[in-house]
Structure formats: C-alpha cells, structure tokens
N, C-alpha and C. Protein backbone atom coordinates (compact mmCIF):
# COMPACT_ATOMS: atom_id res chain seq x y z
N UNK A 1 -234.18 -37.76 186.41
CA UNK A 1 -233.20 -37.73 187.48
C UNK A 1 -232.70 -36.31 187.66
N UNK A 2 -232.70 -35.93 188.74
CA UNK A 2 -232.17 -34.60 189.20
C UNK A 2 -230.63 -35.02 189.53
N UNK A 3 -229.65 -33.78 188.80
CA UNK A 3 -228.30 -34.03 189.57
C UNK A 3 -228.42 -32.68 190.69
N UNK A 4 -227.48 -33.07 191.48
CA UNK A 4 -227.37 -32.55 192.85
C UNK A 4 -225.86 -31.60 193.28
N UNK A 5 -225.68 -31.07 193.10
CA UNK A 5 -224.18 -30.14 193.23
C UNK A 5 -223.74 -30.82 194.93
N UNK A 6 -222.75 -29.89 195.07
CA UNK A 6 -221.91 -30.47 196.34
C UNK A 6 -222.23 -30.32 197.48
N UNK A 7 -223.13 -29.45 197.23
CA UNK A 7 -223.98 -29.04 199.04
C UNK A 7 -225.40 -29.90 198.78
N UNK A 8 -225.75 -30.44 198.00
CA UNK A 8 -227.26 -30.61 197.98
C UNK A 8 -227.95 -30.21 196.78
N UNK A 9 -227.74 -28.94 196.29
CA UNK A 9 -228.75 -28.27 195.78
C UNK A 9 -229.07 -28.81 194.07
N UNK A 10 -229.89 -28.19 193.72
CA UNK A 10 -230.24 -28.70 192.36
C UNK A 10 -229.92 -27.93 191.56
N UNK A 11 -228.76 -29.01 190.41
CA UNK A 11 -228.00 -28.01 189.17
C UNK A 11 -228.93 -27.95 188.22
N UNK A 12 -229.32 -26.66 187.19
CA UNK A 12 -230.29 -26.46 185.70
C UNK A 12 -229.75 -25.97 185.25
N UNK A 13 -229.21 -26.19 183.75
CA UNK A 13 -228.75 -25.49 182.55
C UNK A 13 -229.74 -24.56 182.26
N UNK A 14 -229.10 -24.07 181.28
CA UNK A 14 -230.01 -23.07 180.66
C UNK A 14 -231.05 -23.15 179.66
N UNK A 15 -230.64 -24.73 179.25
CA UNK A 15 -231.05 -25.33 178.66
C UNK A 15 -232.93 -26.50 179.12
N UNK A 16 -232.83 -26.53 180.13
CA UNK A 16 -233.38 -27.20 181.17
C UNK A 16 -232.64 -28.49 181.72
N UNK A 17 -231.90 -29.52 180.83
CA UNK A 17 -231.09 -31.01 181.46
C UNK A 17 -230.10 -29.77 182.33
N UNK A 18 -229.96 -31.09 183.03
CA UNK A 18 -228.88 -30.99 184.63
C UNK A 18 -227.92 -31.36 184.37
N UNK A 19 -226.79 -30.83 185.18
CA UNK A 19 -225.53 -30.72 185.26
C UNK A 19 -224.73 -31.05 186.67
N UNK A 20 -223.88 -31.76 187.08
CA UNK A 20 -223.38 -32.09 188.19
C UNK A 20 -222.95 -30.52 188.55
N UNK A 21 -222.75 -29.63 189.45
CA UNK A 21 -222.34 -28.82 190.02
C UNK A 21 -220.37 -29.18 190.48
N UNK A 22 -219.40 -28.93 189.91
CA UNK A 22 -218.77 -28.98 190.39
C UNK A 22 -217.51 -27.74 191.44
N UNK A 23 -217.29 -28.60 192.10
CA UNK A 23 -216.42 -27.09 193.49
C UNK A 23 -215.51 -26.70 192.55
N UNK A 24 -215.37 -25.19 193.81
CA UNK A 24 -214.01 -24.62 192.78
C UNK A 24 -212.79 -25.27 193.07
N UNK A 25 -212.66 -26.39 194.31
CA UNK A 25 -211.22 -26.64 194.49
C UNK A 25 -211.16 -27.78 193.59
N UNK A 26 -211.87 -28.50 192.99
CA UNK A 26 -212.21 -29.49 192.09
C UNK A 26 -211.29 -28.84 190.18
N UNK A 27 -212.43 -27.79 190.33
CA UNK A 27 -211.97 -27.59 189.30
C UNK A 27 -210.35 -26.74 189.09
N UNK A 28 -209.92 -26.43 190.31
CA UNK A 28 -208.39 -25.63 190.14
C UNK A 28 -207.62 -27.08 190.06
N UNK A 29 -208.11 -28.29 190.34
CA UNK A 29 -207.09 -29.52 190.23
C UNK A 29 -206.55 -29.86 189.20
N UNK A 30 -207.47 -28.80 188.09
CA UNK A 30 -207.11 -29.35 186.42
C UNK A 30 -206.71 -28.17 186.00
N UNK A 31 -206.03 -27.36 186.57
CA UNK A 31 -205.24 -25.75 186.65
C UNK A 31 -203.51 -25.86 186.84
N UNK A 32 -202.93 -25.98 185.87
CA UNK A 32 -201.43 -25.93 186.17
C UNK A 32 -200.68 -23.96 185.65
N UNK A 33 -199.91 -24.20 186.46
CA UNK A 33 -199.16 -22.39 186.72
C UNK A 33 -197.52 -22.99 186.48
N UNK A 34 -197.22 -22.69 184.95
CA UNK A 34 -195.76 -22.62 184.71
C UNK A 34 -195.14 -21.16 184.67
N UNK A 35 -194.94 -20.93 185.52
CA UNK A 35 -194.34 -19.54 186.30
C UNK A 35 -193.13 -19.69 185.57
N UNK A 36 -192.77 -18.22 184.56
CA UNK A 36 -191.74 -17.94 184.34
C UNK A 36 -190.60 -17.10 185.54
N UNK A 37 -189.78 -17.22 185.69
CA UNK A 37 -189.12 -16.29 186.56
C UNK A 37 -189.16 -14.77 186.30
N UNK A 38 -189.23 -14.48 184.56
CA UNK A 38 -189.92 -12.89 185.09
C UNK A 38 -191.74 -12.79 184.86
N UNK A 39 -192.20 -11.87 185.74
CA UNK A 39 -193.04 -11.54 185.94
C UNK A 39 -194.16 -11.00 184.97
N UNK A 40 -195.26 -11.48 184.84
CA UNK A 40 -196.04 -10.78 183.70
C UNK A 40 -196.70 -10.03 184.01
N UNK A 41 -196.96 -9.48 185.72
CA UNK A 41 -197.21 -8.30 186.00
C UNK A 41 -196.33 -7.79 186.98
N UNK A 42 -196.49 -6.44 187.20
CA UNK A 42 -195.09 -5.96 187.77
C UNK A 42 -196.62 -4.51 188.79
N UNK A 43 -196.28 -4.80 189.78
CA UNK A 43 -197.07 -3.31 190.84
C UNK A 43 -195.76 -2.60 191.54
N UNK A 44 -196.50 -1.34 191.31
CA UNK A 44 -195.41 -0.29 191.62
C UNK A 44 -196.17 -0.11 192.94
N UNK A 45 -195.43 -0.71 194.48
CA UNK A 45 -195.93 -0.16 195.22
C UNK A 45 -195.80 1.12 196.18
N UNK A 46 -195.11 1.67 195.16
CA UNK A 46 -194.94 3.40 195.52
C UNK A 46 -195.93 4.50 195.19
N UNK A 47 -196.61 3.48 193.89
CA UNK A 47 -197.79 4.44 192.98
C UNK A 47 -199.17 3.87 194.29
N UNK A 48 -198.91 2.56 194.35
CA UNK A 48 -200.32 1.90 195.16
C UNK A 48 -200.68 2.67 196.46
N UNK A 49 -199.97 2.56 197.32
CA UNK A 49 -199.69 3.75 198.49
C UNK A 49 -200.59 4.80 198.86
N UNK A 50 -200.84 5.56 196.88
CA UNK A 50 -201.36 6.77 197.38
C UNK A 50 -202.97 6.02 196.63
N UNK A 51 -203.36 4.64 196.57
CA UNK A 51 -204.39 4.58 195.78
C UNK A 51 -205.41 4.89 197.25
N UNK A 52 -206.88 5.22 197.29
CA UNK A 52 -207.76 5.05 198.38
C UNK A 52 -208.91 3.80 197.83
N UNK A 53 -208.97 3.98 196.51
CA UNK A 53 -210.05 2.62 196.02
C UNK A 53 -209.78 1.08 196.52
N UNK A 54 -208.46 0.94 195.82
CA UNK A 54 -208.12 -1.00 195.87
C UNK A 54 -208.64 -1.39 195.30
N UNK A 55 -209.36 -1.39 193.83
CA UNK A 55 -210.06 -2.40 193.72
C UNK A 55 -209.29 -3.90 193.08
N UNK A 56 -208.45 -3.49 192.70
CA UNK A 56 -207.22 -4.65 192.30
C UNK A 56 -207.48 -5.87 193.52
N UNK A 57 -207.95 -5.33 194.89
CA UNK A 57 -208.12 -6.49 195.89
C UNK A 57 -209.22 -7.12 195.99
N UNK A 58 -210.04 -6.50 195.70
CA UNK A 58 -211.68 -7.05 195.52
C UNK A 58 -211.65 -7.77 193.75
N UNK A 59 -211.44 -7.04 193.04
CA UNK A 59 -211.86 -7.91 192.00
C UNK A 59 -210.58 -9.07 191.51
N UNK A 60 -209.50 -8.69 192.11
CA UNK A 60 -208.75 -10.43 191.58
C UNK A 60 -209.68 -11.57 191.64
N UNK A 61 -209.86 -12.10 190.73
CA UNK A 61 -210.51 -14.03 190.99
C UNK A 61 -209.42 -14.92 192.10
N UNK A 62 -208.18 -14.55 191.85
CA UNK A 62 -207.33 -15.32 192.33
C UNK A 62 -206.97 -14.87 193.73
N UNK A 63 -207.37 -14.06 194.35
CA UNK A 63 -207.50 -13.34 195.13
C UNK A 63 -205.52 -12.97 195.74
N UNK A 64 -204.54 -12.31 194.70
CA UNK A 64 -203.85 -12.42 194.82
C UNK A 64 -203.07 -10.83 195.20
N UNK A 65 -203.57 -10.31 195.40
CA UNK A 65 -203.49 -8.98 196.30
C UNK A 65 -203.77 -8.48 197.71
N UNK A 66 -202.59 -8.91 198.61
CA UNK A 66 -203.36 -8.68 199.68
C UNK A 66 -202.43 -7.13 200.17
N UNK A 67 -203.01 -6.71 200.75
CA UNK A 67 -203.02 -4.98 201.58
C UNK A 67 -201.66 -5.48 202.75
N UNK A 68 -200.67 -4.26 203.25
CA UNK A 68 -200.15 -4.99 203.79
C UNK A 68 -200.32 -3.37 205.51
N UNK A 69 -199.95 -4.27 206.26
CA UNK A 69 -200.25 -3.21 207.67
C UNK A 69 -199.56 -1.64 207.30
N UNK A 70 -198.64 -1.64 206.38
CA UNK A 70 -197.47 -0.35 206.43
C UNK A 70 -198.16 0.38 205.17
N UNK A 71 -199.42 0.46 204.32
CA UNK A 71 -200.17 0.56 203.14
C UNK A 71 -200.17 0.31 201.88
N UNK A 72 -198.93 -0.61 201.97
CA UNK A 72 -198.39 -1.07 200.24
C UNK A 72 -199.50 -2.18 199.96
N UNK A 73 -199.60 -2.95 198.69
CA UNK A 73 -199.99 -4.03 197.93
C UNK A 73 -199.01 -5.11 198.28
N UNK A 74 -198.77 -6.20 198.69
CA UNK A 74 -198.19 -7.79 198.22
C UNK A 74 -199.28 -8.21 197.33
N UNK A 75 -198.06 -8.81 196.19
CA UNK A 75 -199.04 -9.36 195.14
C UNK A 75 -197.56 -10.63 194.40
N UNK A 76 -198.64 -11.57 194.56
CA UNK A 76 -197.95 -12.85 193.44
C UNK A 76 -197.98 -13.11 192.56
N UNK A 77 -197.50 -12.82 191.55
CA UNK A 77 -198.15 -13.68 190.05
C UNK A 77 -197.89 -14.66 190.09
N UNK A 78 -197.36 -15.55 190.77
CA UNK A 78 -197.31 -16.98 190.11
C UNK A 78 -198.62 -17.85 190.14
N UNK A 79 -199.58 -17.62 191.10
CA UNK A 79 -201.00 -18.38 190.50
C UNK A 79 -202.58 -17.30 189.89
N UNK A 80 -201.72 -16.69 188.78
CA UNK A 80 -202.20 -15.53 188.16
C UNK A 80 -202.90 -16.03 187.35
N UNK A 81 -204.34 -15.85 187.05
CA UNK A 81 -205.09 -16.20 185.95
C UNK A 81 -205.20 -15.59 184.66
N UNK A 82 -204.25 -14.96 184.72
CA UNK A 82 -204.13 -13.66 183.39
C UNK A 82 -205.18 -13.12 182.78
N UNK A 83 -206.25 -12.94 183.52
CA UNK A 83 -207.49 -11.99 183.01
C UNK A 83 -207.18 -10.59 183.18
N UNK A 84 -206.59 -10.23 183.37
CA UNK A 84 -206.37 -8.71 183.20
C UNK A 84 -207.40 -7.91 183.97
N UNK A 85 -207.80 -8.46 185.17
CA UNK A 85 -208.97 -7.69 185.44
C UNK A 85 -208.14 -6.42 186.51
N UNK A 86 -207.39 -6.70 187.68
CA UNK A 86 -206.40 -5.69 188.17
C UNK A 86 -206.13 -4.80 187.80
N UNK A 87 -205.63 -4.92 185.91
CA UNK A 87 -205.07 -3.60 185.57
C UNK A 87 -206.23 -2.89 184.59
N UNK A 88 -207.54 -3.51 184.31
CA UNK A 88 -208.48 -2.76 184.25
C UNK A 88 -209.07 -1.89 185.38
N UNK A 89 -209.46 -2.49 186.11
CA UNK A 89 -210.03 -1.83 187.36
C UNK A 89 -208.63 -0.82 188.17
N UNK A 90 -207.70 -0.80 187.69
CA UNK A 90 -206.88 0.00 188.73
C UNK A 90 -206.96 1.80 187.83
N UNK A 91 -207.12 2.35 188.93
CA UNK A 91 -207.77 3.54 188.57
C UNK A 91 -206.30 4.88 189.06
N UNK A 92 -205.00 4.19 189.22
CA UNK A 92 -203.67 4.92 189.44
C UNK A 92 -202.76 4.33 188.13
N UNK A 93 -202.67 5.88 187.33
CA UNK A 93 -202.00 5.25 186.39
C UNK A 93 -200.67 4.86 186.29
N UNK A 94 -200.06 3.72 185.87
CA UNK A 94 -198.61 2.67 186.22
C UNK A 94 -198.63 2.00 187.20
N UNK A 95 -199.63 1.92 188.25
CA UNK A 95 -199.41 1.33 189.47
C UNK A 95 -199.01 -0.34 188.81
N UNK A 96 -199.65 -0.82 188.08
CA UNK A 96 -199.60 -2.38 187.50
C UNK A 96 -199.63 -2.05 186.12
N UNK A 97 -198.46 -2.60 185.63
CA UNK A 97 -197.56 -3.44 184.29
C UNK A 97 -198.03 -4.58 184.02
N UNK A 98 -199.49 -4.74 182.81
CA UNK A 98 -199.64 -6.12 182.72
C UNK A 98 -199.04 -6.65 181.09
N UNK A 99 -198.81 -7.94 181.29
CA UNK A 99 -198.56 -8.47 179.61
C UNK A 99 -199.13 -9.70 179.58
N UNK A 100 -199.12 -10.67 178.82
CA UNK A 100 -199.32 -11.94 179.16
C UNK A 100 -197.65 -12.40 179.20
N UNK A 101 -197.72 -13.77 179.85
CA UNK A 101 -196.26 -14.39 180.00
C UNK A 101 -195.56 -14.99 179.12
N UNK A 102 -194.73 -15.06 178.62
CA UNK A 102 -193.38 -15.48 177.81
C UNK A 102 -194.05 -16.87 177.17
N UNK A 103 -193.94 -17.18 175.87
CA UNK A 103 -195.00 -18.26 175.28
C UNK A 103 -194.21 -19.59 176.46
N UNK A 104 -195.15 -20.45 176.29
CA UNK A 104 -195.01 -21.74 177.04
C UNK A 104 -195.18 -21.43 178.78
N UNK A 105 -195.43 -20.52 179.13
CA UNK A 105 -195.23 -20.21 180.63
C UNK A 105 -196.85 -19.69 180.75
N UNK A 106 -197.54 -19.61 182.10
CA UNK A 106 -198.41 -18.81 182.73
C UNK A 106 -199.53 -20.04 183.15
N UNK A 107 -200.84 -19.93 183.02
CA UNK A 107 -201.90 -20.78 183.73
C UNK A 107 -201.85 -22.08 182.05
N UNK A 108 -202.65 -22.76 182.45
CA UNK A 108 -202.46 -23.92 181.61
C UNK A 108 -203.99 -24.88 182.10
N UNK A 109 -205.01 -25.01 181.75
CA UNK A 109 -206.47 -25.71 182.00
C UNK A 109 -206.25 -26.83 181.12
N UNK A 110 -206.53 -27.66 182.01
CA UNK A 110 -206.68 -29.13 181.43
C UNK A 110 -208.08 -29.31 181.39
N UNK A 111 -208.82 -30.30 180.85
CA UNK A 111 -209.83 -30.71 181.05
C UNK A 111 -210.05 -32.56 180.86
N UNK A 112 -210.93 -32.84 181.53
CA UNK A 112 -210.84 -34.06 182.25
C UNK A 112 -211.48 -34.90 181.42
C-alpha cells in the first residue's frame, strides 16, 4: 500500500515504508504559545533601519518579521519558535536580544 500526502503525492522514508504526509496547519494544531508578558526577544528598531540584508525576514520559520513602509522591522514574539535562527543570521550587532523565555512560558509541542 502506498500512503498518499495531502495533495496526492507519494510519501517514502528514508527507510523505504511510507508515511502519511502531514500539512503544516495540521501539525501547528498540536503547537501551544504560553506567551510570557516579557519578551524573549527584544529588536532594536533603530539598529534595524540601517540593516540593507534582512535576513531575520527571510529566514524566520514563523515568518514573524515583517518590514514596515517607514524602514523599521514589526516583529512578534508571541508565536515564536525559539530557534534562534533571527539572531544568528542578523548580521547588525544588538539589533535582536535573544534568550529563551521564563521557565513554564514560550512554544509547547504536543504530540498526538
């Protein structure tokens, strides 16, 4: 038996047995965000301003950086995946303050 992902196509491990393909909105359903009120990252958008790269906007997963018309960063942490990838890739130094969040607070994966 072949399993079939969500468009059709045919799922293979690496293994060779098959695997249901599941979506990403599927799998964010088993994704809870206990947002502390302070912030576990903090962008200085005075430092961002003078960045010309961005890559903080391209590589978020969460896609939680968006550019704004006047040249600053808006950015949310509250559905922050805490991979730290932003303040790797940010190439202005202080622009982003990362930590992880206050114990009991931040992303939380359930599994089904």
């Amino acid at each position: 038996m072949t399993a079939r992902g969500a468009q059709g196509n045919e799922v293979v491990g690496p293994l060779g047995p098959t695997y249901p393909a599941i979506s990403f909105e599927t799998r964010m359903d088993s994704v809870e965000f206990r947002v502390h009120e302070r912030p576990h990252i903090v962008v200085d958008d005075t430092i961002c301003r003078d960045c010309s790269v961005r890559g903080c906007i391209t590589a978020c997963p969460a896609n939680l950086f968006i550019p704004t018309s006047d040249g600053g960063i808006l950015f949310n942490y509250e559905q922050c995946f805490e991979c730290g990838t932003c303040y790797l890739v940010c190439n202005e130094e202080g622009a982003i303050s990362w930590s992880y969040p206050e114990g009991g607070h931040g992303v939380v994966f359930h599994s089904s």
